[in-house]
C-alpha atoms as a PDB file:
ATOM      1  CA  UNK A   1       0.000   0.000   0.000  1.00  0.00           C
ATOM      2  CA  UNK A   2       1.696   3.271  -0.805  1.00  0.00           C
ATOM      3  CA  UNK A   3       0.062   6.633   0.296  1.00  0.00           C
ATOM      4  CA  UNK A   4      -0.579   9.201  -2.765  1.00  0.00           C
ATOM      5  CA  UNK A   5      -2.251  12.157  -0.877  1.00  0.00           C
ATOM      6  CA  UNK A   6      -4.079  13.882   1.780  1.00  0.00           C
ATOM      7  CA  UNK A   7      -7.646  14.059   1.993  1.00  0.00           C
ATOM      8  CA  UNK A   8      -8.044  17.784   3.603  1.00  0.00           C
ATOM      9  CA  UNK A   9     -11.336  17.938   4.266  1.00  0.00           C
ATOM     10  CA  UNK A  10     -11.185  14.311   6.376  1.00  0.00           C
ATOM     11  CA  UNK A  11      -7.742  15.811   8.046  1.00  0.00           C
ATOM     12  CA  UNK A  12      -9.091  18.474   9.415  1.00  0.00           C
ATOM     13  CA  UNK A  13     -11.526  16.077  11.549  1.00  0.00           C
ATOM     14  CA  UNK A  14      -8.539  14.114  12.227  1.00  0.00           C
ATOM     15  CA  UNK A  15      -7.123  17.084  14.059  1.00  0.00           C
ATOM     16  CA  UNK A  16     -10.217  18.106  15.960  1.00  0.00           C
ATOM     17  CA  UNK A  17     -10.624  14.368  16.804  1.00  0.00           C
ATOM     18  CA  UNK A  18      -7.344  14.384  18.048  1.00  0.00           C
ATOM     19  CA  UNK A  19      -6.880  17.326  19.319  1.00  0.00           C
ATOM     20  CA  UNK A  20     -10.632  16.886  21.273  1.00  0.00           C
ATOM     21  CA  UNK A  21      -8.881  14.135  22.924  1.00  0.00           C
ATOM     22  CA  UNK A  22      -5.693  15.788  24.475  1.00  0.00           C
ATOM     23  CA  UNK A  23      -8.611  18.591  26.293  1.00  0.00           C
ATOM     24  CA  UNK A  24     -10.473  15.351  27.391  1.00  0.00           C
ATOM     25  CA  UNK A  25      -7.502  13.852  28.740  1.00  0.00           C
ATOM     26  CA  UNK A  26      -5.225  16.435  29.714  1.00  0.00           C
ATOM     27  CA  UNK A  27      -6.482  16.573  33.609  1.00  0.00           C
ATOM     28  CA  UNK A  28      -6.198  12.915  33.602  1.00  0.00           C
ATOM     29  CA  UNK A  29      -2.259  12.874  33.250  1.00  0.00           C
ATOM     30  CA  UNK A  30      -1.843  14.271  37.011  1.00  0.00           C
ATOM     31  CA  UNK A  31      -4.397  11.478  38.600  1.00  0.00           C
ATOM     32  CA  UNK A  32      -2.538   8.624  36.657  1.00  0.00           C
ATOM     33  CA  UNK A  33       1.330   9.983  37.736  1.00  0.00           C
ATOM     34  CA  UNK A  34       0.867  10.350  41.209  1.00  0.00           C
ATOM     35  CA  UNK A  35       2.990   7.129  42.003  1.00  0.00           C
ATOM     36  CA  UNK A  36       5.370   8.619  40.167  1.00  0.00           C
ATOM     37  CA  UNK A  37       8.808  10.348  42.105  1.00  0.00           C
ATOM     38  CA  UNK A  38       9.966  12.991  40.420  1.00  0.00           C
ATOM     39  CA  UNK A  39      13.569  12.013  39.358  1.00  0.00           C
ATOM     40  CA  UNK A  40      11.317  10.142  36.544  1.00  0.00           C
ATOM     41  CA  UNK A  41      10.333  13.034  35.016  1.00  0.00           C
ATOM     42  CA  UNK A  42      13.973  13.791  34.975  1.00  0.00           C
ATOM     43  CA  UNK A  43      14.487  11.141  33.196  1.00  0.00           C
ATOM     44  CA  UNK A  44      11.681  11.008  30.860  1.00  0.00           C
ATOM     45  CA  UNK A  45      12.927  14.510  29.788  1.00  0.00           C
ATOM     46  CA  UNK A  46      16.322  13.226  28.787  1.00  0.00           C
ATOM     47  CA  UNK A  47      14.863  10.388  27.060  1.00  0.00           C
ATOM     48  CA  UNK A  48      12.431  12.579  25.260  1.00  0.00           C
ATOM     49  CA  UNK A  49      14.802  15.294  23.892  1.00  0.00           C
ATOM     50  CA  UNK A  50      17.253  12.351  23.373  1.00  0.00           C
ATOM     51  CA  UNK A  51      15.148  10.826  21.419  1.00  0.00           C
ATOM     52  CA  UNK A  52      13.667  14.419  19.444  1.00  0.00           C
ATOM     53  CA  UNK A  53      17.505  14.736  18.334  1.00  0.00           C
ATOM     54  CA  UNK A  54      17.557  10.909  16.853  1.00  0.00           C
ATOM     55  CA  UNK A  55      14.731  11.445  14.477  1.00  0.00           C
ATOM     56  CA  UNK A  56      15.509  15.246  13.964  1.00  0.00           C
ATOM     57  CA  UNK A  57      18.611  13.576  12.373  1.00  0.00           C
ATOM     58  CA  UNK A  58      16.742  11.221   9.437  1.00  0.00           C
ATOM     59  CA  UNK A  59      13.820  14.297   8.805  1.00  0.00           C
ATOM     60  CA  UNK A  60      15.051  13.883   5.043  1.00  0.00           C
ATOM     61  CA  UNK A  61      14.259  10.308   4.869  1.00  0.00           C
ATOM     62  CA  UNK A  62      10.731  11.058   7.093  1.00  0.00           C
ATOM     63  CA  UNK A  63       9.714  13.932   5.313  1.00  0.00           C
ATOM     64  CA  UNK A  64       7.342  12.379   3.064  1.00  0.00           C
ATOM     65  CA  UNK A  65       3.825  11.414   3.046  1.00  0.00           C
ATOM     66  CA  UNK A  66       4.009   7.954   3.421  1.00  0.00           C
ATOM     67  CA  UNK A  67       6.152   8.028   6.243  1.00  0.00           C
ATOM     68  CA  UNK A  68       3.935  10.961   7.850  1.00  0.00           C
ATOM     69  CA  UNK A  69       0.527   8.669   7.412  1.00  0.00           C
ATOM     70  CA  UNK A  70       2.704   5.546   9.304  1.00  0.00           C
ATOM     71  CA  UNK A  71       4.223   7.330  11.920  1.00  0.00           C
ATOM     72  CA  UNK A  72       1.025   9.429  12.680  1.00  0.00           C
ATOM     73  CA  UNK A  73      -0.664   5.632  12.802  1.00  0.00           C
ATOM     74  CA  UNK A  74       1.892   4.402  15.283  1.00  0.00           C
ATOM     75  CA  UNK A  75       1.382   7.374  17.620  1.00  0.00           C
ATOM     76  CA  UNK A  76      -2.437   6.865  17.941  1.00  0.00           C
ATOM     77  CA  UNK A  77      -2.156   3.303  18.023  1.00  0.00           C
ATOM     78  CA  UNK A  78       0.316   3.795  21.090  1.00  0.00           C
ATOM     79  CA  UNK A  79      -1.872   5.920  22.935  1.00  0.00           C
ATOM     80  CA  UNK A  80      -4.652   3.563  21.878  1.00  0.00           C
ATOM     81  CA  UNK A  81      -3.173   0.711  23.726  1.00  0.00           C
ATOM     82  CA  UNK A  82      -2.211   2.856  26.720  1.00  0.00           C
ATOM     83  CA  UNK A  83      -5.706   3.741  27.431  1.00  0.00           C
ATOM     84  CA  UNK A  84      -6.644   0.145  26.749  1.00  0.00           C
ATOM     85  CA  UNK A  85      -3.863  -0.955  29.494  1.00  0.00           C
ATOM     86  CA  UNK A  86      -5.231   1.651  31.856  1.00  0.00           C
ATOM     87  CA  UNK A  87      -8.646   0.453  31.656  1.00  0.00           C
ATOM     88  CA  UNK A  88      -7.226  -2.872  32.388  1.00  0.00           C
ATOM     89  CA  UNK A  89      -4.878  -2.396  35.074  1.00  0.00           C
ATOM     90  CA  UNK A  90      -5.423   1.103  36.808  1.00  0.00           C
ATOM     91  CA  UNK A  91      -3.447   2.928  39.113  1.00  0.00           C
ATOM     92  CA  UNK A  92      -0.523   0.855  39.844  1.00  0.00           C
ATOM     93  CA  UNK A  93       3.233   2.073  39.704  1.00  0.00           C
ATOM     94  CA  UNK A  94       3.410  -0.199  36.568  1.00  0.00           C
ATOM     95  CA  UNK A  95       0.189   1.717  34.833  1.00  0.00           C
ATOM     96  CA  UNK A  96       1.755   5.153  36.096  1.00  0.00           C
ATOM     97  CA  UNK A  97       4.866   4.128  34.232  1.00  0.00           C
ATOM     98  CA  UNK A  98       4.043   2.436  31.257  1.00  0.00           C
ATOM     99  CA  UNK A  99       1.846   5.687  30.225  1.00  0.00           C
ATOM    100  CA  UNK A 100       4.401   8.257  30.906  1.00  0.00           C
ATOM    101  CA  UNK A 101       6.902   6.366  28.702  1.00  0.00           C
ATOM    102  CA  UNK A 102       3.993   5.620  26.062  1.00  0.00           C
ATOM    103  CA  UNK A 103       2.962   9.479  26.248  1.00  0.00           C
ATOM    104  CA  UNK A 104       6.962  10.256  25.840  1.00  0.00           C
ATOM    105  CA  UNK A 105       7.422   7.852  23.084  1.00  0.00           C
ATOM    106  CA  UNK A 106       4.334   9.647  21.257  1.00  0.00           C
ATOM    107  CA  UNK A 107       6.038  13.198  21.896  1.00  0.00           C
ATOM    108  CA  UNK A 108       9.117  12.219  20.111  1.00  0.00           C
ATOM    109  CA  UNK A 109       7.336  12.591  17.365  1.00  0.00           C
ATOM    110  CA  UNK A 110       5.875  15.373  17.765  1.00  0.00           C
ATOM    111  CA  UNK A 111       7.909  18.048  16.370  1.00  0.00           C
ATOM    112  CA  UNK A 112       8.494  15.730  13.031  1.00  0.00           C
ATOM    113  CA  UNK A 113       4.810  15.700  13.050  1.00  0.00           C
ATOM    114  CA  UNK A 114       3.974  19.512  12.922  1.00  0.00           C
ATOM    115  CA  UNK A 115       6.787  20.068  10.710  1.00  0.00           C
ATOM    116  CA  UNK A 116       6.028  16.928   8.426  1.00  0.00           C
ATOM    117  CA  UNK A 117       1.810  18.201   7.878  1.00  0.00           C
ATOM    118  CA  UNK A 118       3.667  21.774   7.425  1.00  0.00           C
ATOM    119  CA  UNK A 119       5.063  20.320   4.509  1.00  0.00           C
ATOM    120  CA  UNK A 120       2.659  18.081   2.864  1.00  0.00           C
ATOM    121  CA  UNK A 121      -0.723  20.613   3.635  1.00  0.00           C
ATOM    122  CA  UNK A 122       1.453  23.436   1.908  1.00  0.00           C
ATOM    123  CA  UNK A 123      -1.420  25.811   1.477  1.00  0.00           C
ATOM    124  CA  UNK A 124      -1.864  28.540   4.268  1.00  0.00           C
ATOM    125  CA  UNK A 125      -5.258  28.540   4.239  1.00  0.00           C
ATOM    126  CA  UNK A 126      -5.434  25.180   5.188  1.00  0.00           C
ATOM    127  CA  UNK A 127      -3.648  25.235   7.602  1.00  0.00           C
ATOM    128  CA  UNK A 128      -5.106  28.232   9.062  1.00  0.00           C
ATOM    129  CA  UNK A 129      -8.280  25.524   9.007  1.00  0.00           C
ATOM    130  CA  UNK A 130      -6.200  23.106  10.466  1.00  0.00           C
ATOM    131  CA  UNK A 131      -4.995  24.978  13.722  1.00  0.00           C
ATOM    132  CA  UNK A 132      -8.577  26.245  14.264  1.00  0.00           C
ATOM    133  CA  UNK A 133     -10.012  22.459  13.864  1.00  0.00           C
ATOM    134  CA  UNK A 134      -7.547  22.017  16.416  1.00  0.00           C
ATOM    135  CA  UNK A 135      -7.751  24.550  18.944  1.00  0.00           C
ATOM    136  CA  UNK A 136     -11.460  24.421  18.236  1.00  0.00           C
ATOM    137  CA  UNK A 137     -11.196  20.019  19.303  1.00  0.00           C
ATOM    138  CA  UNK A 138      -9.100  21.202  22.222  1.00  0.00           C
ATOM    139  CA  UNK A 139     -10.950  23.626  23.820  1.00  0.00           C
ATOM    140  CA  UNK A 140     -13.963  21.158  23.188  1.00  0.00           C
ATOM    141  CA  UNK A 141     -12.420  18.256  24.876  1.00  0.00           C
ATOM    142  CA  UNK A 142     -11.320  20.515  27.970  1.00  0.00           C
ATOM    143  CA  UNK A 143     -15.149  21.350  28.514  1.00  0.00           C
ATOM    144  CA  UNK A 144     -16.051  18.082  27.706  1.00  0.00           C
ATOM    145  CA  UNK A 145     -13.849  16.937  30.260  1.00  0.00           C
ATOM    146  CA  UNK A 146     -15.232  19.221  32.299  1.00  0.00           C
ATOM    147  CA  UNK A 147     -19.228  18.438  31.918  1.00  0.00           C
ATOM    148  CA  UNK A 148     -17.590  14.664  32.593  1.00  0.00           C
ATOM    149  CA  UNK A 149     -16.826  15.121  35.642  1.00  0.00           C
ATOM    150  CA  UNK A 150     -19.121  17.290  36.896  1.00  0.00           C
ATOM    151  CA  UNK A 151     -22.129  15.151  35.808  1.00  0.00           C
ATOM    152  CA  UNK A 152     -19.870  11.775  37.358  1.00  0.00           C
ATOM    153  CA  UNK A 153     -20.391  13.927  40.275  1.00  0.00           C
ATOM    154  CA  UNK A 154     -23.604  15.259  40.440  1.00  0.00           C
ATOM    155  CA  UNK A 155     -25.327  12.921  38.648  1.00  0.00           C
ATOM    156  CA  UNK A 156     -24.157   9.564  39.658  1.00  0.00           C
ATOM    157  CA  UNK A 157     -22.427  10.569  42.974  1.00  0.00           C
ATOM    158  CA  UNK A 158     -19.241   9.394  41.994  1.00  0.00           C
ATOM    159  CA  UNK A 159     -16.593  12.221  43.531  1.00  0.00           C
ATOM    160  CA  UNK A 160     -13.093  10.469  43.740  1.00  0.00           C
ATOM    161  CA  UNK A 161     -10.673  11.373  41.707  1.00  0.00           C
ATOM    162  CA  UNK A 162      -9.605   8.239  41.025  1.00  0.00           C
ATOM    163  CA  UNK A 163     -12.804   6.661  39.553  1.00  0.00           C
ATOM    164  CA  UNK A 164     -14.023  10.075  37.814  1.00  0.00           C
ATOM    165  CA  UNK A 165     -10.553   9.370  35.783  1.00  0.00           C
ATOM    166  CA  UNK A 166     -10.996   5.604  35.678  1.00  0.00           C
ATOM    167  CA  UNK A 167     -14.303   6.205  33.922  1.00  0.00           C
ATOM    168  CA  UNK A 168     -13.233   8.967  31.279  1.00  0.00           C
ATOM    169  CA  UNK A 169     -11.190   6.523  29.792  1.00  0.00           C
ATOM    170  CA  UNK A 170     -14.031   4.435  28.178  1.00  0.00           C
ATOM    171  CA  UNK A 171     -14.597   7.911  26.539  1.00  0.00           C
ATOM    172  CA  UNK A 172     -11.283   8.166  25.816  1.00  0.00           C
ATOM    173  CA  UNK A 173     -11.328   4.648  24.182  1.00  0.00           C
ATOM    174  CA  UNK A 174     -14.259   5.648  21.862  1.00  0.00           C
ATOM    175  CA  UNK A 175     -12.835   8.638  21.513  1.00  0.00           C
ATOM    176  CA  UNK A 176      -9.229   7.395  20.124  1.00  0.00           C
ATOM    177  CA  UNK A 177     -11.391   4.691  18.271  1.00  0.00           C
ATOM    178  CA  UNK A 178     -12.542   7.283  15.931  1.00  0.00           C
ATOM    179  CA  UNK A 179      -9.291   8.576  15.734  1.00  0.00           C
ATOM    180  CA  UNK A 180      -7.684   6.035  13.943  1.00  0.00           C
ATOM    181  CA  UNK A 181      -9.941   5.659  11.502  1.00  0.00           C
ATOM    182  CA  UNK A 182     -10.608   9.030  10.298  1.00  0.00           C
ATOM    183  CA  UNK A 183      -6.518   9.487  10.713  1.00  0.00           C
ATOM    184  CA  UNK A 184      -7.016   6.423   7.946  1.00  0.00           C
ATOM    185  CA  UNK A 185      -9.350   7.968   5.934  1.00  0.00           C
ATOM    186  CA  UNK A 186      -7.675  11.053   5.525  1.00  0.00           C
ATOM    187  CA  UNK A 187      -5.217   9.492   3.351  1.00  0.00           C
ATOM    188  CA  UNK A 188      -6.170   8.365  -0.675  1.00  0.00           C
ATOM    189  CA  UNK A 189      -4.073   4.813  -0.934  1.00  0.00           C
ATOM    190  CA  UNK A 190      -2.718   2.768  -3.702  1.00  0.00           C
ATOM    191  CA  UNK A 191      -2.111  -0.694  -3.798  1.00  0.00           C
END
């Protein structure tokens, strides 16, 4: 299968989509670390830029469109199984862990990312579209987030922490379900 262009109409839902679920989930992050000291973080951080500088180094041989639609894949399917494993096993040292490293694995990426759509969306326009899908899915998922919560709370009575979190991520699940397949549909393929 080789990828022969970008569907912008189906990308820009792709980036709300996405984007919707970083506001969702952002909140989440602090709940989920807790076990973690904060040498990690140290550590993380290293790894992360460490990392950033490796594929900084081969952006000519990643700057294309195939390898854009692949790695973007890889990302979502990472987080995809993270909030799968969380569902699964919640709030253990192990679960804190494994998600910060998944979450840092996805954000080495991330700069190839923004520079890589840059590159194949070329037209300012759409990518003025682009960033406002996004900020637009952001802000969206931050209030959703929000309304979560507060209705896990009001409605149903449920006011830890812990289990308002637990129970976003079958959201989150759904959410990252459609994800992935409008990331794949934003993408015409050849075979």
């Amino acid at each position: 299968m080789k990828i022969i262009s970008l569907k912008p109409r189906t990308y820009i839902w792709y980036k709300f989509f996405n984007s919707f679920f970083t506001g969702l989930s952002i909140g989440s992050i602090f709940t989920i670390y807790a076990p973690l000291k904060p040498s990690i973080y140290s550590v993380g951080g290293i790894l992360l830029a460490v990392g950033m500088l490796i594929v900084a180094k081969f952006y000519e041989k990643l700057m294309n469109i195939h390898k854009f639609f692949f790695i973007s894949l890889f990302v979502e399917a990472v987080i995809f199984l993270l909030v799968i494993y969380f569902l699964i096993n919640p709030y253990t040292y192990m679960t804190a862990l494994l998600v910060y490293a998944g979450y840092q694995l996805t954000f080495v990426f991330g700069a190839y990312l923004v520079r890589a759509e840059t590159l194949i969306v070329r037209k300012k326009n759409l990518l003025s579209i682009i960033d406002i899908y996004r900020q637009t899915g952001y802000l969206s998922g931050m209030a959703g987030s929000f309304l979560f919560y507060k209705m896990l709370e009001y409605q149903i009575g449920i006011t830890s922490n812990q289990d308002k979190v637990y129970y976003l991520h079958f959201l989150l699940v759904l959410v990252e379900a459609v994800i992935i397949t409008v990331l794949i549909r934003s993408f015409k393929k050849s075979f």
